[in-house]
Protein backbone atom coordinates (compact mmCIF):
# COMPACT_ATOMS: atom_id res chain seq x y z
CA UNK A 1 -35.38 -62.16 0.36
CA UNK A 2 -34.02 -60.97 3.61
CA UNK A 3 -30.06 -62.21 2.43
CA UNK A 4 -31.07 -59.44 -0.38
CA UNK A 5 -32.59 -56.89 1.84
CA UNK A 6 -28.97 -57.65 4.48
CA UNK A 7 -26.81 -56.86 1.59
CA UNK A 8 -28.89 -53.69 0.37
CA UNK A 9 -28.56 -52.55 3.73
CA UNK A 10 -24.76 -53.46 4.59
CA UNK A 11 -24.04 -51.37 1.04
CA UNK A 12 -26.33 -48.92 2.44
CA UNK A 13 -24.43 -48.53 5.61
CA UNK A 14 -20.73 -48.73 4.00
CA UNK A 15 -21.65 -46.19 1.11
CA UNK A 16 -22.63 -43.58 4.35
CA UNK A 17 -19.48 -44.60 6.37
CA UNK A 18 -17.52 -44.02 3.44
CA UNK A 19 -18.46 -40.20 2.94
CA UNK A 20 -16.60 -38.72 5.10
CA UNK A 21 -16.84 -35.28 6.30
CA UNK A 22 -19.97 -33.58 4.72
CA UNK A 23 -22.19 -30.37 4.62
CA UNK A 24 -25.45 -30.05 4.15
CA UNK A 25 -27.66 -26.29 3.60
CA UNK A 26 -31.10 -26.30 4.68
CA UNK A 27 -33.05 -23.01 3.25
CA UNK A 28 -35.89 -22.52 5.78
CA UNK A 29 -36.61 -19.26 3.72
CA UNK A 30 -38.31 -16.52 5.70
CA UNK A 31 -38.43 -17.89 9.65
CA UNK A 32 -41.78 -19.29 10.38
CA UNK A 33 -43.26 -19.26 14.05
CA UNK A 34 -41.53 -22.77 14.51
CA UNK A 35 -38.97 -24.28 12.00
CA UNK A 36 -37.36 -27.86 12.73
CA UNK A 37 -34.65 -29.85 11.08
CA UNK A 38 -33.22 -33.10 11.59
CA UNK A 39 -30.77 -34.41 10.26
CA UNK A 40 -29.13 -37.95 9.79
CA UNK A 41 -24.94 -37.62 9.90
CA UNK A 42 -21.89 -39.86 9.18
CA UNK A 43 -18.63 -38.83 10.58
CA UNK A 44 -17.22 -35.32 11.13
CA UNK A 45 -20.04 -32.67 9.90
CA UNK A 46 -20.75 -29.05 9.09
CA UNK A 47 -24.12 -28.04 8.80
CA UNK A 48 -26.02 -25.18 7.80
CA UNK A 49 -29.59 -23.60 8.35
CA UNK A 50 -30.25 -20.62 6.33
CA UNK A 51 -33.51 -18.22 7.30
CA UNK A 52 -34.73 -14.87 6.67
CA UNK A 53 -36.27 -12.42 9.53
CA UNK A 54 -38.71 -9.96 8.04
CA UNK A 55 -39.70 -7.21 8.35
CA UNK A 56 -40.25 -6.94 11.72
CA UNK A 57 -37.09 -7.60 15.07
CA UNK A 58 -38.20 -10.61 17.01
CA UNK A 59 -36.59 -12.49 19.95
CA UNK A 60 -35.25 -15.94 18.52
CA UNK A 61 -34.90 -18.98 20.60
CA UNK A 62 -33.06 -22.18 19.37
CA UNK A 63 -32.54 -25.72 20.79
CA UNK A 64 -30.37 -28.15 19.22
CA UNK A 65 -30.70 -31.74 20.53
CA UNK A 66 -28.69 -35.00 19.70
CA UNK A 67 -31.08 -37.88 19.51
CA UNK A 68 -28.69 -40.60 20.62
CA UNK A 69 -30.66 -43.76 19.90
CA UNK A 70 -29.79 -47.05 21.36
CA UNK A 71 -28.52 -45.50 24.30
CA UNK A 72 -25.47 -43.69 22.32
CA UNK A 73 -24.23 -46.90 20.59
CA UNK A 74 -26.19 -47.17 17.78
CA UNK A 75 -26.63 -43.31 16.78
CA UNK A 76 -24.34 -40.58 18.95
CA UNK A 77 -23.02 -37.65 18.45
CA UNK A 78 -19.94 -36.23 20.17
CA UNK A 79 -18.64 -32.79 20.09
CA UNK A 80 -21.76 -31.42 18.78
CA UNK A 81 -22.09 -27.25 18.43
CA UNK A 82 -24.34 -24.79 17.06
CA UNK A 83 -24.23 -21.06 16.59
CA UNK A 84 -26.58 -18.55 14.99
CA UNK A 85 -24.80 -16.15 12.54
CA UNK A 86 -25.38 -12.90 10.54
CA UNK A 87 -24.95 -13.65 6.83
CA UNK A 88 -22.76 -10.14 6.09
CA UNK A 89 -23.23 -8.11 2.61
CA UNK A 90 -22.94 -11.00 0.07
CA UNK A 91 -25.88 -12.72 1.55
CA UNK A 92 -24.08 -16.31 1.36
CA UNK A 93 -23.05 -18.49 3.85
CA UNK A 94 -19.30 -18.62 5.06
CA UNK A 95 -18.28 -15.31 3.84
CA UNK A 96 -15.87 -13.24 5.50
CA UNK A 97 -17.92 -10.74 6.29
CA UNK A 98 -20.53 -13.21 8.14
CA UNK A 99 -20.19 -12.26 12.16
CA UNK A 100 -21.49 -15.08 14.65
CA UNK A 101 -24.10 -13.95 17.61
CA UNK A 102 -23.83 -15.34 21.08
CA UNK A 103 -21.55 -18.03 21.64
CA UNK A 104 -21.00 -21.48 20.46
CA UNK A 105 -23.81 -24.18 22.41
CA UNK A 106 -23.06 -27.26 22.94
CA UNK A 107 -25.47 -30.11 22.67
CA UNK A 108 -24.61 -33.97 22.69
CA UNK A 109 -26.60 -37.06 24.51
CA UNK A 110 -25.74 -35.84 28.13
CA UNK A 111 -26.40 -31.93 27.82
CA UNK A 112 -30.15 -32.38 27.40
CA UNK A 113 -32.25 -29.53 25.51
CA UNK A 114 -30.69 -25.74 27.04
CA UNK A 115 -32.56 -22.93 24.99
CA UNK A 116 -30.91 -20.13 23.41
CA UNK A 117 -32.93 -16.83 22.93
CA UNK A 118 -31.01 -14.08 20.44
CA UNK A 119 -33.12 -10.37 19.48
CA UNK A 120 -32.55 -10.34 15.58
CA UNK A 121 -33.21 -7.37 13.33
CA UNK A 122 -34.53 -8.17 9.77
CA UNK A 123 -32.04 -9.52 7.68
CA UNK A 124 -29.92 -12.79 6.66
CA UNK A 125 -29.08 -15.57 9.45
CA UNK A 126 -27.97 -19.27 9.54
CA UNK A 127 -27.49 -21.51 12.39
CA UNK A 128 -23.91 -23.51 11.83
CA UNK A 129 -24.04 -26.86 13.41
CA UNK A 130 -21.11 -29.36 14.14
CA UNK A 131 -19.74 -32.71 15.34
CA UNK A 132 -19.02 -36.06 14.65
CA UNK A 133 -21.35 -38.64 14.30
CA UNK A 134 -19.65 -41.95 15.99
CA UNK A 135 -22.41 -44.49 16.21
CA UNK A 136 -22.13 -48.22 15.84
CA UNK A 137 -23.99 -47.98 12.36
CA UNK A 138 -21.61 -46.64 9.88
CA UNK A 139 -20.13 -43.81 12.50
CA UNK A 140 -23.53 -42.36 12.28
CA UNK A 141 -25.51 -39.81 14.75
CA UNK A 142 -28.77 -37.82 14.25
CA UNK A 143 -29.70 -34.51 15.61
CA UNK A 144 -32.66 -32.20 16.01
CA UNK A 145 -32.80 -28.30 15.60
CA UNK A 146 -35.49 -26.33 16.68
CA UNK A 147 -35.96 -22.48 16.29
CA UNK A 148 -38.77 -20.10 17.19
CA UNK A 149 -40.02 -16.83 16.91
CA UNK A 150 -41.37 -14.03 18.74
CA UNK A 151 -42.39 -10.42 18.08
CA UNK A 152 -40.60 -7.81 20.35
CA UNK A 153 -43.79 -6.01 21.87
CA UNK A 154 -44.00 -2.55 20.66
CA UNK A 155 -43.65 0.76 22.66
CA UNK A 156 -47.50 1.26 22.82
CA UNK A 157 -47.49 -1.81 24.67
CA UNK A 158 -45.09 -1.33 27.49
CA UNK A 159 -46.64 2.07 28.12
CA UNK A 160 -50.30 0.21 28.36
CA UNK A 161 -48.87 -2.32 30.36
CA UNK A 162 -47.21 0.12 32.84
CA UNK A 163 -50.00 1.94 32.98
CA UNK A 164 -52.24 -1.12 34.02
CA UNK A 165 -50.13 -1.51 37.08
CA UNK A 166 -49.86 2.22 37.83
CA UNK A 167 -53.62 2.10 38.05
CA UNK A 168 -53.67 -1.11 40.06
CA UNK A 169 -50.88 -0.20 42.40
CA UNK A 170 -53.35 3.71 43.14
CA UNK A 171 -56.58 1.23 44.13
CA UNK A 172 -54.36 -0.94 46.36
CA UNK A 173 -52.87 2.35 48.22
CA UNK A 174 -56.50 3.61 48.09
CA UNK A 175 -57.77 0.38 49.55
CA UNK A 176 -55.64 0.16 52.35
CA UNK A 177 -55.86 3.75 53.13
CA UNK A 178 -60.18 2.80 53.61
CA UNK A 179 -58.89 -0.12 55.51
């Protein structure tokens, strides 16, 4: 039984080595308060996260982590990047009208867990993430992606807010004036 289960795995593990370069699209749909993808990669990838933001603009913040397991010998990614993009007029991802948003953030098993924060109008977005899984098992490496959301307070808010401290800042003169 295990001689079975070795070879199973072993034609596992060559079948994944043997892809090659791949690319996977993950359709989160409209953004949720939290989304999170992980994925499991062999070699050289491309990887894409598609999402909607509707209807309202909200501040965006991503992580992207690489979960390097057995210390970065059994699962590792090098080189790994992500970006956040603007899908353009054809609503597809990699068209030549797409334009990218903030840089390109790099995450492997020594840059820890930085956060990105982006303000997106409603529309079309993906996240593109790439690198090369070079692990021990089959050249493989596994990463997390995490993205959340957060309305952009409204005007009614900053003015109540302002005017919470404009009142607290005229009983603190008034106080020490009594003082």
């Amino acid at each position: 039984m295990n001689m079975k289960l070795n070879s199973i795995l072993a034609a596992a593990a060559l079948a994944f080595g043997a892809a090659g370069a791949h690319a996977d699209t993950i359709t989160w749909d409209t953004h949720g308060q939290v989304e999170f993808g992980v994925n499991v990669v062999f070699g050289s990838f491309t990887d894409y996260f598609t999402f909607e933001i509707s209807p309202d603009s909200y501040w965006v913040s991503s992580t992207a982590v690489a979960n390097n397991l057995g210390g970065g010998t059994v699962l590792n990614i090098s080189g790994g990047q992500y970006s956040l993009w603007s899908m353009g007029a054809d609503g597809g991802v990699g068209g030549g009208d797409d334009s990218q948003l903030g840089g390109n953030w790099s995450f492997d098993g020594s840059t820890g867990n930085a956060t990105n924060t982006v303000l997106l109008a409603p529309g079309k977005y993906f996240y593109m993430v790439t690198g090369t899984g070079n692990g021990s098992f089959s050249n493989g490496g596994m990463y997390s992606l995490t993205s959340t959301i957060m309305p952009v307070p409204e005007a009614e808010t900053w003015a109540m807010m302002l005017a919470g401290l404009g009142v607290l800042g005229f009983l603190g003169a008034r106080r020490r004036r009594a003082d």
